[in-house]
PDB file of N, CA and C in Angstrom:
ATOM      1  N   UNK A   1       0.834  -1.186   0.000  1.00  0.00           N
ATOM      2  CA  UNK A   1       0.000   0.000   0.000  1.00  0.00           C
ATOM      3  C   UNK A   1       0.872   1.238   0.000  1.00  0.00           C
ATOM      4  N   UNK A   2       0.102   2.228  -0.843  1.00  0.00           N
ATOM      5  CA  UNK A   2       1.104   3.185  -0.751  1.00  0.00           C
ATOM      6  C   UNK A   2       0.980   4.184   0.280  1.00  0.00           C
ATOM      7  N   UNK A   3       2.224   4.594   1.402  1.00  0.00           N
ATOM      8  CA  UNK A   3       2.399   5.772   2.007  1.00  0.00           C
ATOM      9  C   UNK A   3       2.009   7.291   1.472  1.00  0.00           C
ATOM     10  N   UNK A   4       2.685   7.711   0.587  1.00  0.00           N
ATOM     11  CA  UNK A   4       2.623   8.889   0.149  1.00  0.00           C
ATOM     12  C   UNK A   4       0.799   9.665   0.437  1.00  0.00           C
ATOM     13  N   UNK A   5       1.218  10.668   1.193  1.00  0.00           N
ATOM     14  CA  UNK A   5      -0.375  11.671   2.031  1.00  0.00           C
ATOM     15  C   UNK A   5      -1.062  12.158   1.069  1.00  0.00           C
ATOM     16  N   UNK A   6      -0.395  12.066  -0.467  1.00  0.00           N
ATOM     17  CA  UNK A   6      -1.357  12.831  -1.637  1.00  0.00           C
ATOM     18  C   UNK A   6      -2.351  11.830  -1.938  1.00  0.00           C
ATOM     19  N   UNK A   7      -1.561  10.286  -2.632  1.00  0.00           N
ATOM     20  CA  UNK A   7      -1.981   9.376  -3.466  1.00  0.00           C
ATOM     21  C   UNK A   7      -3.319   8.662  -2.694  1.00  0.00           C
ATOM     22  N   UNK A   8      -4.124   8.267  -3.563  1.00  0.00           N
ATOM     23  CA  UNK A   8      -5.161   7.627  -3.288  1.00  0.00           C
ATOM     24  C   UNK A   8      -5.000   6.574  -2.181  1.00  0.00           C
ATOM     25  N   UNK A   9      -6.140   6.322  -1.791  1.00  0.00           N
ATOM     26  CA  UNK A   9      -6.090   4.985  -0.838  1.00  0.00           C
ATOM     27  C   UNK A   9      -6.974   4.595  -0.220  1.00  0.00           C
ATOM     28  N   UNK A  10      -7.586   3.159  -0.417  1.00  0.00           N
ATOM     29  CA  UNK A  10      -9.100   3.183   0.407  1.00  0.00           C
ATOM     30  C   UNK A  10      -9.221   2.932   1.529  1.00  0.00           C
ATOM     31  N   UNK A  11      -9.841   3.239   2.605  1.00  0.00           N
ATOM     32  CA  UNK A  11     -10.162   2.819   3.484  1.00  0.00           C
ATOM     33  C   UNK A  11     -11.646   2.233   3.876  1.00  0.00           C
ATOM     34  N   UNK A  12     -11.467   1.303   4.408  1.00  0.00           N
ATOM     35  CA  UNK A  12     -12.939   0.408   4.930  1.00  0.00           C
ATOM     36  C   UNK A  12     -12.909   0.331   5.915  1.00  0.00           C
ATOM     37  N   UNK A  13     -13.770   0.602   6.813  1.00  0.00           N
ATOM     38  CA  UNK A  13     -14.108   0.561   8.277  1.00  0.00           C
ATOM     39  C   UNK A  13     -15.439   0.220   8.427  1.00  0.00           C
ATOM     40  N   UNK A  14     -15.799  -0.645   9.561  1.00  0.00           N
ATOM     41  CA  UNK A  14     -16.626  -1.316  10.055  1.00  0.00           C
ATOM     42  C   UNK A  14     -16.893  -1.105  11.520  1.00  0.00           C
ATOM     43  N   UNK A  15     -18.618  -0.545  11.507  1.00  0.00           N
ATOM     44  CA  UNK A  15     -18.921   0.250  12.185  1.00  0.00           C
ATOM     45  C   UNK A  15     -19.808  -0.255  13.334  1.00  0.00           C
ATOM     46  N   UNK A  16     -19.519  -0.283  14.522  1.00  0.00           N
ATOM     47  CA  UNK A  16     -20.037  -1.138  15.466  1.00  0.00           C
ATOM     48  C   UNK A  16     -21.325  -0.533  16.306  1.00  0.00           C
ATOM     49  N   UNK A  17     -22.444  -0.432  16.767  1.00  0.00           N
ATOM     50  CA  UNK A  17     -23.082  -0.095  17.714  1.00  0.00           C
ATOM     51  C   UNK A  17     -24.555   0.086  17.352  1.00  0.00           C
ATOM     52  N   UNK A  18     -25.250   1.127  17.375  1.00  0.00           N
ATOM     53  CA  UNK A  18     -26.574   1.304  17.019  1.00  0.00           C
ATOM     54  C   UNK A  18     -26.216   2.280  15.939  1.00  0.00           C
ATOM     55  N   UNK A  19     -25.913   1.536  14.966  1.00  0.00           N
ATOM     56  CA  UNK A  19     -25.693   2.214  13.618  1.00  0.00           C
ATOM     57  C   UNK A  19     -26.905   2.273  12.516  1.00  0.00           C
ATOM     58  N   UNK A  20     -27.294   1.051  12.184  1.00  0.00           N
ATOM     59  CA  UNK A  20     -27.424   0.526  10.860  1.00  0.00           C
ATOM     60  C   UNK A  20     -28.888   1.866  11.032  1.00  0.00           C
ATOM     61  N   UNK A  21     -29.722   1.941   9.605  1.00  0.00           N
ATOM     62  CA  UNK A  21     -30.486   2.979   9.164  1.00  0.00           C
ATOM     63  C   UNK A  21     -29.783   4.165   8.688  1.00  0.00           C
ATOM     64  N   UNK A  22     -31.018   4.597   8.211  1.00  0.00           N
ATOM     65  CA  UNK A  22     -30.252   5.594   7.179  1.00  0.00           C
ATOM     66  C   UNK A  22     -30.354   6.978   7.379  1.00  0.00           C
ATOM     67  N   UNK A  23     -29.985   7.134   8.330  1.00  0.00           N
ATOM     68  CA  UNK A  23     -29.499   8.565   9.192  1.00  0.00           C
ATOM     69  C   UNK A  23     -27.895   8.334   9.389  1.00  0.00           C
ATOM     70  N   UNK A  24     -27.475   7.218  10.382  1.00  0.00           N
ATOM     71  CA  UNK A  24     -26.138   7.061   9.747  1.00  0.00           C
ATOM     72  C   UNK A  24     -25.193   7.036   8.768  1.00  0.00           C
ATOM     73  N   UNK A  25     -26.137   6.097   7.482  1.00  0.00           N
ATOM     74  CA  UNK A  25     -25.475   5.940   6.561  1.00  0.00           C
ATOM     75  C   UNK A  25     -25.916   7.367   5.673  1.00  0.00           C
ATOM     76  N   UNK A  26     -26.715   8.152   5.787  1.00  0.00           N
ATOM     77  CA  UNK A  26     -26.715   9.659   5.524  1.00  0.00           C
ATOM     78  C   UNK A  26     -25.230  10.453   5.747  1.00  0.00           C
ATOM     79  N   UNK A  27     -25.381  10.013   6.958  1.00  0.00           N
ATOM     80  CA  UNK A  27     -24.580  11.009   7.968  1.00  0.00           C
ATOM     81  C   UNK A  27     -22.897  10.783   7.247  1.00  0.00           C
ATOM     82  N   UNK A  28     -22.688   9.859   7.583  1.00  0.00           N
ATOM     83  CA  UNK A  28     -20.987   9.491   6.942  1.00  0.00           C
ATOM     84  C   UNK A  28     -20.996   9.636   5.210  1.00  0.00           C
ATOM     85  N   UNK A  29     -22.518   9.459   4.584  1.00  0.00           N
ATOM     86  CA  UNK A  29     -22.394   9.916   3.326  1.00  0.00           C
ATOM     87  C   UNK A  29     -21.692  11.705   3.261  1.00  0.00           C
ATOM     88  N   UNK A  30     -22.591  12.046   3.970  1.00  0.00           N
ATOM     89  CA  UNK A  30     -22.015  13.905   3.970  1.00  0.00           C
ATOM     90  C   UNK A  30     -20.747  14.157   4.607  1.00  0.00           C
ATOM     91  N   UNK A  31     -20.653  13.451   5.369  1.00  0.00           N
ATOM     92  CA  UNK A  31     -19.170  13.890   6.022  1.00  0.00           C
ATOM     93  C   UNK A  31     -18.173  13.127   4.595  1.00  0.00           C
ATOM     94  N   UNK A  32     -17.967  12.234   4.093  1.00  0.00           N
ATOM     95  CA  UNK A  32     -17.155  12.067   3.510  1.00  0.00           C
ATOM     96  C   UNK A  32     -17.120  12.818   1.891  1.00  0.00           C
ATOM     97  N   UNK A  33     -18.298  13.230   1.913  1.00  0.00           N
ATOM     98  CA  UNK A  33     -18.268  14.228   0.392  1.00  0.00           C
ATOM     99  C   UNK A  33     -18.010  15.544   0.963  1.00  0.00           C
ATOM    100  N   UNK A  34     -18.322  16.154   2.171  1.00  0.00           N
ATOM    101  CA  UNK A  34     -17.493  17.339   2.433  1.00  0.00           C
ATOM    102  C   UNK A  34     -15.961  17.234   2.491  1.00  0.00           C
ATOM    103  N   UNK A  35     -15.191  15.981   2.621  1.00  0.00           N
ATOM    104  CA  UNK A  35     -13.963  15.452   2.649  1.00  0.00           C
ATOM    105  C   UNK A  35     -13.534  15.447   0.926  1.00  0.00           C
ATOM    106  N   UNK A  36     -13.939  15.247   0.096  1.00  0.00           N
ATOM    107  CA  UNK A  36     -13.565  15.398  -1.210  1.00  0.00           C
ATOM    108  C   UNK A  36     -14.084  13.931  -1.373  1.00  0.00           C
ATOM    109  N   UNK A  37     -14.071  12.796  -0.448  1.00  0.00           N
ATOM    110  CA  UNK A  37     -13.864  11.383  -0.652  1.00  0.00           C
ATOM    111  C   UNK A  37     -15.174  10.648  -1.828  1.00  0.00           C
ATOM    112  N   UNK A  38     -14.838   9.274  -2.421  1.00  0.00           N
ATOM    113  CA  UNK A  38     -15.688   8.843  -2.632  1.00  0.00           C
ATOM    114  C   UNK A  38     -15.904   7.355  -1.540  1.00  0.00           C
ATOM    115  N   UNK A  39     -16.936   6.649  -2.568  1.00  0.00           N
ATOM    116  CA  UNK A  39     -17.128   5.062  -2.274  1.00  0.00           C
ATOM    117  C   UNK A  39     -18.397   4.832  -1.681  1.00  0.00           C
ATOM    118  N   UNK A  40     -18.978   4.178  -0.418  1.00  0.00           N
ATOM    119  CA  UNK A  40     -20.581   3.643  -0.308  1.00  0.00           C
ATOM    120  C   UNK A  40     -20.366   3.828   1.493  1.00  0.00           C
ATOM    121  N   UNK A  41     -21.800   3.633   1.886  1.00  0.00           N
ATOM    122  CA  UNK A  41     -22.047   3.222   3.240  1.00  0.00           C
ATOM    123  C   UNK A  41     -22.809   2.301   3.309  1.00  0.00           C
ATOM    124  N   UNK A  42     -22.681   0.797   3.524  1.00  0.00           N
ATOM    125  CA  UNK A  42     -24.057   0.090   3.606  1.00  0.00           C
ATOM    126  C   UNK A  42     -24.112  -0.196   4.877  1.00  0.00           C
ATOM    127  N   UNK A  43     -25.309  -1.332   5.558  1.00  0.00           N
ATOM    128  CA  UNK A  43     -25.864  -2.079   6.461  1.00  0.00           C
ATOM    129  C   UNK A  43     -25.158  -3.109   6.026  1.00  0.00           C
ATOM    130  N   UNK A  44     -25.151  -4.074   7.259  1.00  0.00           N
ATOM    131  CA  UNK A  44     -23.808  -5.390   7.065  1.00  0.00           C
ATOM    132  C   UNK A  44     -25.392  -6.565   7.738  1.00  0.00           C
ATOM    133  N   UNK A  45     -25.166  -7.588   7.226  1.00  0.00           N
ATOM    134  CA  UNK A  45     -26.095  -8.418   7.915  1.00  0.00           C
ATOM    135  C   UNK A  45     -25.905  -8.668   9.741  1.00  0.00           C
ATOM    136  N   UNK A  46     -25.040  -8.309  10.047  1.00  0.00           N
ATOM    137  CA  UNK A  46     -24.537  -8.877  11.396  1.00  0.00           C
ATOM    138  C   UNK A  46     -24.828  -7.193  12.186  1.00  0.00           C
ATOM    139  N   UNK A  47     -25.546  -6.077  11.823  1.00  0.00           N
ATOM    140  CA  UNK A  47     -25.598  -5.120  12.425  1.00  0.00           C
ATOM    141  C   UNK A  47     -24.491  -4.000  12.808  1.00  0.00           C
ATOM    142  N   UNK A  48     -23.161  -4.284  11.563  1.00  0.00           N
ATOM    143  CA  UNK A  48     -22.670  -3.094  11.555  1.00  0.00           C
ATOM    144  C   UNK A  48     -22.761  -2.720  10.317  1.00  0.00           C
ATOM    145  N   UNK A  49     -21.817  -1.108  10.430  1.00  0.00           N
ATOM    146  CA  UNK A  49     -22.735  -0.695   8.520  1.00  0.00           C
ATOM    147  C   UNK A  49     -20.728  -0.684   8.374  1.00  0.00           C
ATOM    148  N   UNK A  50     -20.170  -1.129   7.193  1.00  0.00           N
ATOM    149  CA  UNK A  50     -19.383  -0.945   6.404  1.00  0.00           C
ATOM    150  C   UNK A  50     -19.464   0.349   5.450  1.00  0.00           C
ATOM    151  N   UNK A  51     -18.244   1.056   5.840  1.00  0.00           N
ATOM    152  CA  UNK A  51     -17.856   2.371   5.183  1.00  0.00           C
ATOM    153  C   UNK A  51     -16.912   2.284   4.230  1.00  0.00           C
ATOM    154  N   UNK A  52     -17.070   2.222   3.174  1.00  0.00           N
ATOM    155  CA  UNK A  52     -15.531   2.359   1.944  1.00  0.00           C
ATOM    156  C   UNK A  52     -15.486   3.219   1.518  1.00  0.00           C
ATOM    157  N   UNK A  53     -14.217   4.199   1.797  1.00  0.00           N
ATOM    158  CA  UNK A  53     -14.089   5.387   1.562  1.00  0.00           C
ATOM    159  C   UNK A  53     -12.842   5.509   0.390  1.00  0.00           C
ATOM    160  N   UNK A  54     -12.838   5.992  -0.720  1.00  0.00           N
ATOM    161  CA  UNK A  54     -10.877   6.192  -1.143  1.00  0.00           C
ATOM    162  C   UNK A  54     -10.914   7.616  -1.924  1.00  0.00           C
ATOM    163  N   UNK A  55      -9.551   8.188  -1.614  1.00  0.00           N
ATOM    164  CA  UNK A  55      -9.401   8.841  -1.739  1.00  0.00           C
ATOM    165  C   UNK A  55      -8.511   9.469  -0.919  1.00  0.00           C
ATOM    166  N   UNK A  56      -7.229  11.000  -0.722  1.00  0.00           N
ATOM    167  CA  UNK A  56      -6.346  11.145  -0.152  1.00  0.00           C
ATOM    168  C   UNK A  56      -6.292  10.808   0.870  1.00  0.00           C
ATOM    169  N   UNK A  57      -5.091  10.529   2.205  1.00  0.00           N
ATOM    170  CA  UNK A  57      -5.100   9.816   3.279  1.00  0.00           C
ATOM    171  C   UNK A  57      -5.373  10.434   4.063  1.00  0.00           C
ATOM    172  N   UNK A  58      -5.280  11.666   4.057  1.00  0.00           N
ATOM    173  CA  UNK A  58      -5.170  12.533   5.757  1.00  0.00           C
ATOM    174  C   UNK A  58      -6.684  12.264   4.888  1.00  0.00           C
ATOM    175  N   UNK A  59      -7.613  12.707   4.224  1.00  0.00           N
ATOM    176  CA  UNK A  59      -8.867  12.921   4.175  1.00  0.00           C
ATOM    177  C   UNK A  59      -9.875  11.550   4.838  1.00  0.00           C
ATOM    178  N   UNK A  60      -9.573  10.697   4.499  1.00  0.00           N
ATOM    179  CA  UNK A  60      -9.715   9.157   4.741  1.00  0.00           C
ATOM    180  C   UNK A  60      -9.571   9.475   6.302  1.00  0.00           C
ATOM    181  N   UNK A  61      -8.186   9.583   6.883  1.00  0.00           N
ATOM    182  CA  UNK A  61      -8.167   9.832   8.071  1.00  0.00           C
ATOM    183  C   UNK A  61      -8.813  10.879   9.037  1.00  0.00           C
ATOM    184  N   UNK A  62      -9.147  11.730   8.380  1.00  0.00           N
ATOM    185  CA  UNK A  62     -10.354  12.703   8.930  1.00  0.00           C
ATOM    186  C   UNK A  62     -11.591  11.748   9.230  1.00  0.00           C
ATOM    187  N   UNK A  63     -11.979  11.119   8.153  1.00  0.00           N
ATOM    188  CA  UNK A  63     -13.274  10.723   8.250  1.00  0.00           C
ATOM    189  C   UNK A  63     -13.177   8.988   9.554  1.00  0.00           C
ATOM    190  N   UNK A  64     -12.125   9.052   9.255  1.00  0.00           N
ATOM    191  CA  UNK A  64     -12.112   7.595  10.515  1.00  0.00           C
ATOM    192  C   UNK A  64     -12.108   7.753  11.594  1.00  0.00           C
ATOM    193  N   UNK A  65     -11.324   9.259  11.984  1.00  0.00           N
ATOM    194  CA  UNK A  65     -11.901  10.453  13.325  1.00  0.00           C
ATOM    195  C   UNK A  65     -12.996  10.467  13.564  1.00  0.00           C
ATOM    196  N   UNK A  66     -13.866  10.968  12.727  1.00  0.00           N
ATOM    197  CA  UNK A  66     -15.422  11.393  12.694  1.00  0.00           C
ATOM    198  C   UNK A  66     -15.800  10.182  13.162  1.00  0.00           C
ATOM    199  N   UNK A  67     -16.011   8.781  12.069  1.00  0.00           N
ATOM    200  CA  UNK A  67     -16.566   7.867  12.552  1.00  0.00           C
ATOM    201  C   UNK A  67     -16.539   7.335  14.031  1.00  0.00           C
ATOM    202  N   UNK A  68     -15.514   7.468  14.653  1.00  0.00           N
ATOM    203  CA  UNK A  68     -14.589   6.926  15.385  1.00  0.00           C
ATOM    204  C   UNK A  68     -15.080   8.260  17.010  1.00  0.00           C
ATOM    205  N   UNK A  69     -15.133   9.418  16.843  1.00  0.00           N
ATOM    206  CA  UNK A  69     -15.664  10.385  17.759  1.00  0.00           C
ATOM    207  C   UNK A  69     -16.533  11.118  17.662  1.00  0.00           C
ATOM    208  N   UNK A  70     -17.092  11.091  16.136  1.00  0.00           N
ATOM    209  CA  UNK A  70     -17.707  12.259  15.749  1.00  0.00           C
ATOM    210  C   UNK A  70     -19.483  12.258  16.370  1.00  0.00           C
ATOM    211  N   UNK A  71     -19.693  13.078  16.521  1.00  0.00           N
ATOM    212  CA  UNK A  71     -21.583  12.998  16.403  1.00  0.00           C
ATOM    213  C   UNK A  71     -22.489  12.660  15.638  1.00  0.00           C
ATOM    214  N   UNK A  72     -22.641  11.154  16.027  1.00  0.00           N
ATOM    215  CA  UNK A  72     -23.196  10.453  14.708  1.00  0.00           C
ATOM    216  C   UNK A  72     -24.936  10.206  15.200  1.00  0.00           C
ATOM    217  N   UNK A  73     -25.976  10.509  14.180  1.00  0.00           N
ATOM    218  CA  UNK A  73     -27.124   9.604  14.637  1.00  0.00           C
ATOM    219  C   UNK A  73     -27.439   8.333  15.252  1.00  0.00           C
ATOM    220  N   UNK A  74     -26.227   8.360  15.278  1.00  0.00           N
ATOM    221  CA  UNK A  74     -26.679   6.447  16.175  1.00  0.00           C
ATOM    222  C   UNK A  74     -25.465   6.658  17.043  1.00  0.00           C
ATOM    223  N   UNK A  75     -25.075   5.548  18.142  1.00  0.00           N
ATOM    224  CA  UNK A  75     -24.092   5.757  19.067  1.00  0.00           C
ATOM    225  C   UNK A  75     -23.032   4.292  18.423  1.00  0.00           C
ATOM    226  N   UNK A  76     -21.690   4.469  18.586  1.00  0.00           N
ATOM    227  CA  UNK A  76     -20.815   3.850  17.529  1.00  0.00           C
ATOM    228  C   UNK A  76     -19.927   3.578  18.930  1.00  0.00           C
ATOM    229  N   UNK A  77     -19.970   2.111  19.164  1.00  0.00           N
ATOM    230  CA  UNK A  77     -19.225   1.534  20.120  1.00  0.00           C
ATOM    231  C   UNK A  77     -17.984   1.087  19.498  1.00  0.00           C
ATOM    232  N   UNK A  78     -17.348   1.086  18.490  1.00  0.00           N
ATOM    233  CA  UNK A  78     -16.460   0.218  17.835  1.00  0.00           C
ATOM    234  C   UNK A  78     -16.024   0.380  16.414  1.00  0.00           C
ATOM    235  N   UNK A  79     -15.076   1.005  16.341  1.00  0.00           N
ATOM    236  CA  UNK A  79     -14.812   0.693  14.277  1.00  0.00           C
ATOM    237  C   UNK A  79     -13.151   0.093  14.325  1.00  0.00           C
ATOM    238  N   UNK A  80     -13.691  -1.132  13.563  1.00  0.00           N
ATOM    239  CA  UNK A  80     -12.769  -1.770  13.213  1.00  0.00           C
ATOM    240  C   UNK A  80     -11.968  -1.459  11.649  1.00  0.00           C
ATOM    241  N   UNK A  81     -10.850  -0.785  11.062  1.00  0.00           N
ATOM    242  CA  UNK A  81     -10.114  -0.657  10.003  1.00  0.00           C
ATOM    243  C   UNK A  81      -9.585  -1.539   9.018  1.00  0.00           C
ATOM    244  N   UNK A  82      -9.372  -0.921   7.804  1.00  0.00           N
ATOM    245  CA  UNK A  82      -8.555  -1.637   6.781  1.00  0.00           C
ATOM    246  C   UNK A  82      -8.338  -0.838   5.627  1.00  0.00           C
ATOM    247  N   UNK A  83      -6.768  -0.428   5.461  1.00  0.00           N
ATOM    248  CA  UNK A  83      -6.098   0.378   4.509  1.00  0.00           C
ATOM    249  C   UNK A  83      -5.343  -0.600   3.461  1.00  0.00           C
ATOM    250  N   UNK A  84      -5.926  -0.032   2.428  1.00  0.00           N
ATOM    251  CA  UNK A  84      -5.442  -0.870   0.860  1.00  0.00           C
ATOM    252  C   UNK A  84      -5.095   0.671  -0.404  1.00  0.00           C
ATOM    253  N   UNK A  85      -4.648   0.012  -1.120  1.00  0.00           N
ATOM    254  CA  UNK A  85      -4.541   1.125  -2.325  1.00  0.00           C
ATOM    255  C   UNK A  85      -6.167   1.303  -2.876  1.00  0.00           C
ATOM    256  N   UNK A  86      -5.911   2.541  -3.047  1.00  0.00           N
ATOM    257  CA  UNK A  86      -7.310   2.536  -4.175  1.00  0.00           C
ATOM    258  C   UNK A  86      -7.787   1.879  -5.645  1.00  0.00           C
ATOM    259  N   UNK A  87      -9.250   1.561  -5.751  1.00  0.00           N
ATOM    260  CA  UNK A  87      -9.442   0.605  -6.471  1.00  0.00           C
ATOM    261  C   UNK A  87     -10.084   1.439  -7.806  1.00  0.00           C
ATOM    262  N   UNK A  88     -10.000   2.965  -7.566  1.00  0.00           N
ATOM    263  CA  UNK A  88     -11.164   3.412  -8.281  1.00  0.00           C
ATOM    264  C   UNK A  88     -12.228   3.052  -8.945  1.00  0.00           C
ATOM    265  N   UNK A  89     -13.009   2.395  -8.214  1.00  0.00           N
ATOM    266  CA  UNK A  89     -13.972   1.979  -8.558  1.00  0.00           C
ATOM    267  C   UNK A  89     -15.571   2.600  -8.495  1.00  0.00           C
ATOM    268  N   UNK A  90     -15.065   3.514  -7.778  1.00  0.00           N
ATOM    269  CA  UNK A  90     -16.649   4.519  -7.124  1.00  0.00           C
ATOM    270  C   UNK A  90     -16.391   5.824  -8.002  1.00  0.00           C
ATOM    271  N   UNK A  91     -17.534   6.161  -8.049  1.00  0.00           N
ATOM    272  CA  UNK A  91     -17.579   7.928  -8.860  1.00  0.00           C
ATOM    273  C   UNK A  91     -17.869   8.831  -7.989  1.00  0.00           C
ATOM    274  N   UNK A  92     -18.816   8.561  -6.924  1.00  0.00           N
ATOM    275  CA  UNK A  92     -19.393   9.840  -5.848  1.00  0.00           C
ATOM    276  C   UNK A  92     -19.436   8.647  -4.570  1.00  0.00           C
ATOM    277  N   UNK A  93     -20.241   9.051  -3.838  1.00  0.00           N
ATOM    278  CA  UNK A  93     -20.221   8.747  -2.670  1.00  0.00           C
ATOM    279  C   UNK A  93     -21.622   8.019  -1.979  1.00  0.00           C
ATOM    280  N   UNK A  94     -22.227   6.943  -2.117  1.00  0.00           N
ATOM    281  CA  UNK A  94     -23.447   6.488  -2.074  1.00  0.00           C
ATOM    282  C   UNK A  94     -24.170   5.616  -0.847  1.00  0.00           C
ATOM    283  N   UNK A  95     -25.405   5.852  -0.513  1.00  0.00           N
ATOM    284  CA  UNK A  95     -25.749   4.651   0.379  1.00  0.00           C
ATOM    285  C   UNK A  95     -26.491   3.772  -0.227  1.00  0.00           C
ATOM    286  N   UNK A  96     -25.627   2.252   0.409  1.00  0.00           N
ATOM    287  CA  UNK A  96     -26.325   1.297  -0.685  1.00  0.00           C
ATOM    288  C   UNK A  96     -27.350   0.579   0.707  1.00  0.00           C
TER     289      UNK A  96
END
């Protein structure tokens, strides 16, 4: 994976607590398009919602802050990470 703070890079995080609905997955939709970022927010069958975000790193890393402390519609006991190169595969930023 690449280091460099410009170059792309996705991040996926998995989101633990009284998440799932779509006020959350609203919510991290807007925070990560005010971030420049793309990629999805869904609901996970097991009751967390999966975030794939890519795009620059500190930005990525902003948003894993947010997830992670931010004031979210639901209360978020837990996000578990995973940093890979970007896949460009997303155009905007969506809840699926």
């Amino acid at each position: 994976m690449s280091t460099d703070q410009s170059s792309s890079v996705r991040l996926t995080a998995w989101v633990e607590g009284s998440v799932q609905g779509v006020g959350f997955r609203w919510w991290s939709r807007s925070r990560a398009l005010e971030l420049g970022l793309v990629g999805q927010a869904r609901n996970l069958d097991d009751g967390r919602v999966a975030v794939v975000a890519e795009g620059p790193r500190a930005q990525c890393d902003e948003l894993l802050a947010l997830l992670r402390g931010g004031t979210t519609p639901g209360t978020v006991t837990g996000v578990a990470e995973q940093w890979t190169d970007a896949k460009n595969t997303f155009t905007t930023f969506s809840e699926a």
